[in-house]
Protein backbone atom coordinates (compact mmCIF):
# COMPACT_ATOMS: atom_id res chain seq x y z
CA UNK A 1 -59.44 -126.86 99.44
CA UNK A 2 -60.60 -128.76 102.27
CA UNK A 3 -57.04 -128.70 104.02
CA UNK A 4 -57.05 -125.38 103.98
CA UNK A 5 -57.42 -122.62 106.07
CA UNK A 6 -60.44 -120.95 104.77
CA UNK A 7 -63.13 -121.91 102.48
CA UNK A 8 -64.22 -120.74 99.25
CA UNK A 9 -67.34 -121.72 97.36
CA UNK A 10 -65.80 -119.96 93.95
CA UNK A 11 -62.96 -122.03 94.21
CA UNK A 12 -64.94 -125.20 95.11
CA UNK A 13 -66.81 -125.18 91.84
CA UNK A 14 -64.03 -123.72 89.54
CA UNK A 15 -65.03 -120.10 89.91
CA UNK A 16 -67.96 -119.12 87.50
CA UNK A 17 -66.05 -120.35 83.67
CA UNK A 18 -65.83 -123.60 86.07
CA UNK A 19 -69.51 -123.93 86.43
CA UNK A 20 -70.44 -122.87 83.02
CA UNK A 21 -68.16 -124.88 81.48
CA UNK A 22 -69.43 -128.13 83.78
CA UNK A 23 -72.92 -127.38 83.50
CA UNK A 24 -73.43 -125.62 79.94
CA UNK A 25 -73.49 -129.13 78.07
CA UNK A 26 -75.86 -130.78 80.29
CA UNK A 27 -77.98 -128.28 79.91
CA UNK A 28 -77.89 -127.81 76.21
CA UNK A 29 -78.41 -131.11 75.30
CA UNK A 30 -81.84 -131.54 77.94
CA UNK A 31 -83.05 -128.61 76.26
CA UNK A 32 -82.79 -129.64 72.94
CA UNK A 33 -83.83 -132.88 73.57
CA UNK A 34 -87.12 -131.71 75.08
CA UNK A 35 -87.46 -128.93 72.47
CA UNK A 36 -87.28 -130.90 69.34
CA UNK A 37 -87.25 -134.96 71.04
CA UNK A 38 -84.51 -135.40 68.28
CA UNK A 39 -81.12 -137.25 69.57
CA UNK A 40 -78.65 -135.62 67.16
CA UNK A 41 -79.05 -132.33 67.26
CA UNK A 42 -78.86 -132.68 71.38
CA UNK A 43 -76.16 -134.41 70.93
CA UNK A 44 -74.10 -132.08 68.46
CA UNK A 45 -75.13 -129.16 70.21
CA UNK A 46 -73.83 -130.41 73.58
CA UNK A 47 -70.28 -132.34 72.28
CA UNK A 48 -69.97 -128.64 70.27
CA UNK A 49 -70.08 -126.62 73.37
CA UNK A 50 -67.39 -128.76 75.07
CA UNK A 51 -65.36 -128.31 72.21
CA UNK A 52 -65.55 -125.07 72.48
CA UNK A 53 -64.62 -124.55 75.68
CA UNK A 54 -61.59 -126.63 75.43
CA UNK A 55 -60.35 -124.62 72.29
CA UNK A 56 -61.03 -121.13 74.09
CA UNK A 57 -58.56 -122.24 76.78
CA UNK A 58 -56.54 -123.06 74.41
CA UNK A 59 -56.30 -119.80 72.34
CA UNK A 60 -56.16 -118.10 76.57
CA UNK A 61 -53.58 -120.29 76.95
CA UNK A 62 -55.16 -120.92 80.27
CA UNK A 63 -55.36 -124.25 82.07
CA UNK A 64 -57.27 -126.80 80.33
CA UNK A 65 -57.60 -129.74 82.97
CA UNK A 66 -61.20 -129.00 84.22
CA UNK A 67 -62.08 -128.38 80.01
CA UNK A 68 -60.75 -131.52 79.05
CA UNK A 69 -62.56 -133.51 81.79
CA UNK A 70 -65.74 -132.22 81.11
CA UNK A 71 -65.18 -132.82 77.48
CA UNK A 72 -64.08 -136.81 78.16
CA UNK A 73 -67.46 -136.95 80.04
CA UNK A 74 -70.07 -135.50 77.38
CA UNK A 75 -67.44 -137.25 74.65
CA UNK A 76 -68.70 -140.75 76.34
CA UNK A 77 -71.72 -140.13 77.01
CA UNK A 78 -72.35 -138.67 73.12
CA UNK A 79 -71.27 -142.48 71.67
CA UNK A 80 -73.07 -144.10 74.34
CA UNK A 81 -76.42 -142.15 73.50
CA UNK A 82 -75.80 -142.31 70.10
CA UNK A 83 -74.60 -146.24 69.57
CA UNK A 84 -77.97 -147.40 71.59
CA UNK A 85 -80.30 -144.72 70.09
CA UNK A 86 -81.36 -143.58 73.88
CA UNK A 87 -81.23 -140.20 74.80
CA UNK A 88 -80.80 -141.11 79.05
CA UNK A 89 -78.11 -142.96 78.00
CA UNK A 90 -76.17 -139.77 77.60
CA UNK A 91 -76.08 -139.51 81.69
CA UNK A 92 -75.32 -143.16 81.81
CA UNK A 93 -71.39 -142.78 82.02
CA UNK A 94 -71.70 -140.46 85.27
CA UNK A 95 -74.59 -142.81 87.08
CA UNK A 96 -71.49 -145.41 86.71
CA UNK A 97 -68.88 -143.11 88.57
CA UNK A 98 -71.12 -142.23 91.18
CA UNK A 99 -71.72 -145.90 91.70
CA UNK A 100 -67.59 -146.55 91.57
CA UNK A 101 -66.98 -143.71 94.14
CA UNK A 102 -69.74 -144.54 96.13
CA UNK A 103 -68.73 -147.76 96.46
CA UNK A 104 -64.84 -146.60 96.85
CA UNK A 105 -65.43 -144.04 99.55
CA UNK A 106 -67.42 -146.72 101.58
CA UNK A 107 -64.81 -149.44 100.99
CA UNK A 108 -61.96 -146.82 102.25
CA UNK A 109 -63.34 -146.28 105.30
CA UNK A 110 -64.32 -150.57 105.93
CA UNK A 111 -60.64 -151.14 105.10
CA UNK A 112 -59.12 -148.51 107.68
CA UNK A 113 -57.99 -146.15 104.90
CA UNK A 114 -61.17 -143.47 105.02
CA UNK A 115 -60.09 -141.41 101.94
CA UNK A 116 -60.60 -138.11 103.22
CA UNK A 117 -58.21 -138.43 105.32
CA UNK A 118 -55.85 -139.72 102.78
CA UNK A 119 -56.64 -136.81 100.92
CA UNK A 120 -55.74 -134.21 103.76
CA UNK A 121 -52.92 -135.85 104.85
CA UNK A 122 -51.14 -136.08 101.39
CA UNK A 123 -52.00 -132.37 101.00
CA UNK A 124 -50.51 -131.54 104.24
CA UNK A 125 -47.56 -133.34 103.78
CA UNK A 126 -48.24 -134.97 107.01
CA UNK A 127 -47.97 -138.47 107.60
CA UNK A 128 -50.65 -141.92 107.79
CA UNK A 129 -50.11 -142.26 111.56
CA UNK A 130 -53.56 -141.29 112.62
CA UNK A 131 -54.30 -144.26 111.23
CA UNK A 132 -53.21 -146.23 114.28
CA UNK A 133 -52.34 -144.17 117.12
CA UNK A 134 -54.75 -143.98 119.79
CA UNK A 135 -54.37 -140.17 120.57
CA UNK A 136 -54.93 -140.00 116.83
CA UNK A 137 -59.06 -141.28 117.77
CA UNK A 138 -60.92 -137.84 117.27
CA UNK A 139 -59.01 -137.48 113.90
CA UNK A 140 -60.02 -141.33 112.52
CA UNK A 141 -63.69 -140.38 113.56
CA UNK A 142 -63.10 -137.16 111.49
CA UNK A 143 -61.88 -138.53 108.56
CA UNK A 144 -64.17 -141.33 108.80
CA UNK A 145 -67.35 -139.62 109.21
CA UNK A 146 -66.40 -137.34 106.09
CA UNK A 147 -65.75 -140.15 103.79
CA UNK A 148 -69.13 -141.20 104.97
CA UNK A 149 -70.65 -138.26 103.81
CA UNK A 150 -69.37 -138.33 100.40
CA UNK A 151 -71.00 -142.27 100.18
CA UNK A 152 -73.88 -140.84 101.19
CA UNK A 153 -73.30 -137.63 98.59
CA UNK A 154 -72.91 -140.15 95.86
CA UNK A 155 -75.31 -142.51 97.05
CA UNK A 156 -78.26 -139.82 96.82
CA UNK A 157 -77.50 -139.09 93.26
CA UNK A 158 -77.67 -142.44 92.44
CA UNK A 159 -80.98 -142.82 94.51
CA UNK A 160 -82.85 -139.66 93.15
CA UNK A 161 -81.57 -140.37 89.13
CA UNK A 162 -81.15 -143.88 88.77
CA UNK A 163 -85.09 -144.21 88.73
CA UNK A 164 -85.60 -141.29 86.37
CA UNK A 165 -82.50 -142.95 84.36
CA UNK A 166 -84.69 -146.08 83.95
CA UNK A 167 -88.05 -144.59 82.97
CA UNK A 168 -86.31 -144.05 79.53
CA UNK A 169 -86.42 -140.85 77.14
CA UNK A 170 -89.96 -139.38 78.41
CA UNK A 171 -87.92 -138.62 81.91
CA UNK A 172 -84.86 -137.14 80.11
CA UNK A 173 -85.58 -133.60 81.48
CA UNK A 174 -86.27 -134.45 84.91
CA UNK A 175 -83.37 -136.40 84.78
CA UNK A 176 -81.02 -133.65 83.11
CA UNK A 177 -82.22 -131.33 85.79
CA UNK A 178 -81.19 -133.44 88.81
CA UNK A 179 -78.16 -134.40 87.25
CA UNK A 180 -77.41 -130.45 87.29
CA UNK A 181 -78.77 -129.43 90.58
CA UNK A 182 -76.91 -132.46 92.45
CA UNK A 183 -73.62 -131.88 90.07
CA UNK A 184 -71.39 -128.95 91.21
CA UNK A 185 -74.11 -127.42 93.70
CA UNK A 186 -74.22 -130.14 95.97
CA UNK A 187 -70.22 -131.39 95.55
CA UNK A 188 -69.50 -127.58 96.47
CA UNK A 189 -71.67 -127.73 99.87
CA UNK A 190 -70.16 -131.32 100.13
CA UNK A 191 -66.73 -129.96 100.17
CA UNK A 192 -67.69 -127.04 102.51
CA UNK A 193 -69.31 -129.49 104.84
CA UNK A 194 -66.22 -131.54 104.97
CA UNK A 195 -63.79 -129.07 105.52
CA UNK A 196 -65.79 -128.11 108.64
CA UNK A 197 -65.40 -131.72 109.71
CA UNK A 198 -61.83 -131.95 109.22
CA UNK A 199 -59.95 -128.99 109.58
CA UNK A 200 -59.66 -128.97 113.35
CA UNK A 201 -57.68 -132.39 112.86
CA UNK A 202 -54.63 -131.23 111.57
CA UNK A 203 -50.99 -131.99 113.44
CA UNK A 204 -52.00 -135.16 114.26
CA UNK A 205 -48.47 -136.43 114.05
CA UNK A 206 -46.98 -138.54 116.74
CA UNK A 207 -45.78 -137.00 119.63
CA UNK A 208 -42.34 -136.51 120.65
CA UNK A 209 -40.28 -138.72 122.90
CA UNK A 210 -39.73 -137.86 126.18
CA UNK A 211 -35.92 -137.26 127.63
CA UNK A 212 -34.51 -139.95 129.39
CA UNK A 213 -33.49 -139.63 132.68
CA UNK A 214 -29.72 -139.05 133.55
């Protein structure tokens, strides 16, 4: 997606099944929650719907990846709420992968690896030379300054629902809510954003050596 020539928003969030399918239990379970302030029955209805999902795809024989990933997320998060007897702690599992790629993305770039770049050079097929060449400068800054942005993608999520996270249950809708609008929404206009930063840094292989003279 962002190596390629164009850009798609449909694609970026899965097309629309993508989105429902990544969004759907969320949303179940925050308005269950807040319609009946009764754990289980957010909890069954959400883990149900995943379920669901998963064995539609697999009746459609279609791909199941993005189904099974969303169901490994509400899976967790369902025994996590459930074991502690809090209903936040069913967004608890993805405030801890924000905090891991927040941390990764900024470590990537402190280390001379900036993982976009990784990213579009491994999709490419081209190889980690930019890294170190000095004609290779405009595409480090690049690369760098979109790994940046994904800290600071992560980063905000953690900033706006970490305190909502910690005011307990009574916050659970507020919380559910920016957990949706800062889920695929903002990770699609993340990816758009990046692939404006980066596609104009492609070929940056090294050049050619000169003939030598007879």
């Amino acid at each position: 997606m962002i190596a390629g020539e164009e850009f798609s928003f449909t694609e970026a969030i899965g097309g629309v099944r993508g989105l429902v399918e990544s969004a759907l239990p969320g949303l179940v379970f925050v308005v269950v929650f807040v319609a009946t302030h009764r754990l289980a029955p957010s909890l069954i209805a959400s883990a149900g719907l995943a379920l669901a999902a998963v064995v539609v795809r697999l009746v459609q024989r279609t791909a199941v990846t993005q189904a099974f990933s969303g169901v490994l997320g509400v899976a967790i998060g369902v025994v996590w709420a459930w074991r502690t007897g809090e209903a936040q702690n069913f967004f608890a599992w993805g405030l801890g992968v924000n905090v891991a790629w927040c941390a990764g993305a900024a470590l990537s770039v402190l280390v001379g690896w900036p993982a976009v770049g990784v990213i579009v050079s491994l999709v490419r097929g081209e190889d980690m030379s930019w890294r170190t060449r000095p004609e290779a400068r405009a595409a480090r800054r690049r690369y760098a300054g979109a790994t940046w942005l994904w800290a600071a993608v992560f980063g905000l999520r953690l900033v706006v629902q970490v305190p909502l996270y910690l005011q307990g249950s009574d916050a659970v809708g507020w919380l559910g809510t920016a957990k949706l609008v800062m889920g695929v929404p903002l990770f699609a206009v993340g990816l758009w954003v990046t692939w404006l930063m980066v596609r104009g840094s492609g070929d940056v292989r090294a050049p050619s050596r000169r003939p030598r003279d007879p």
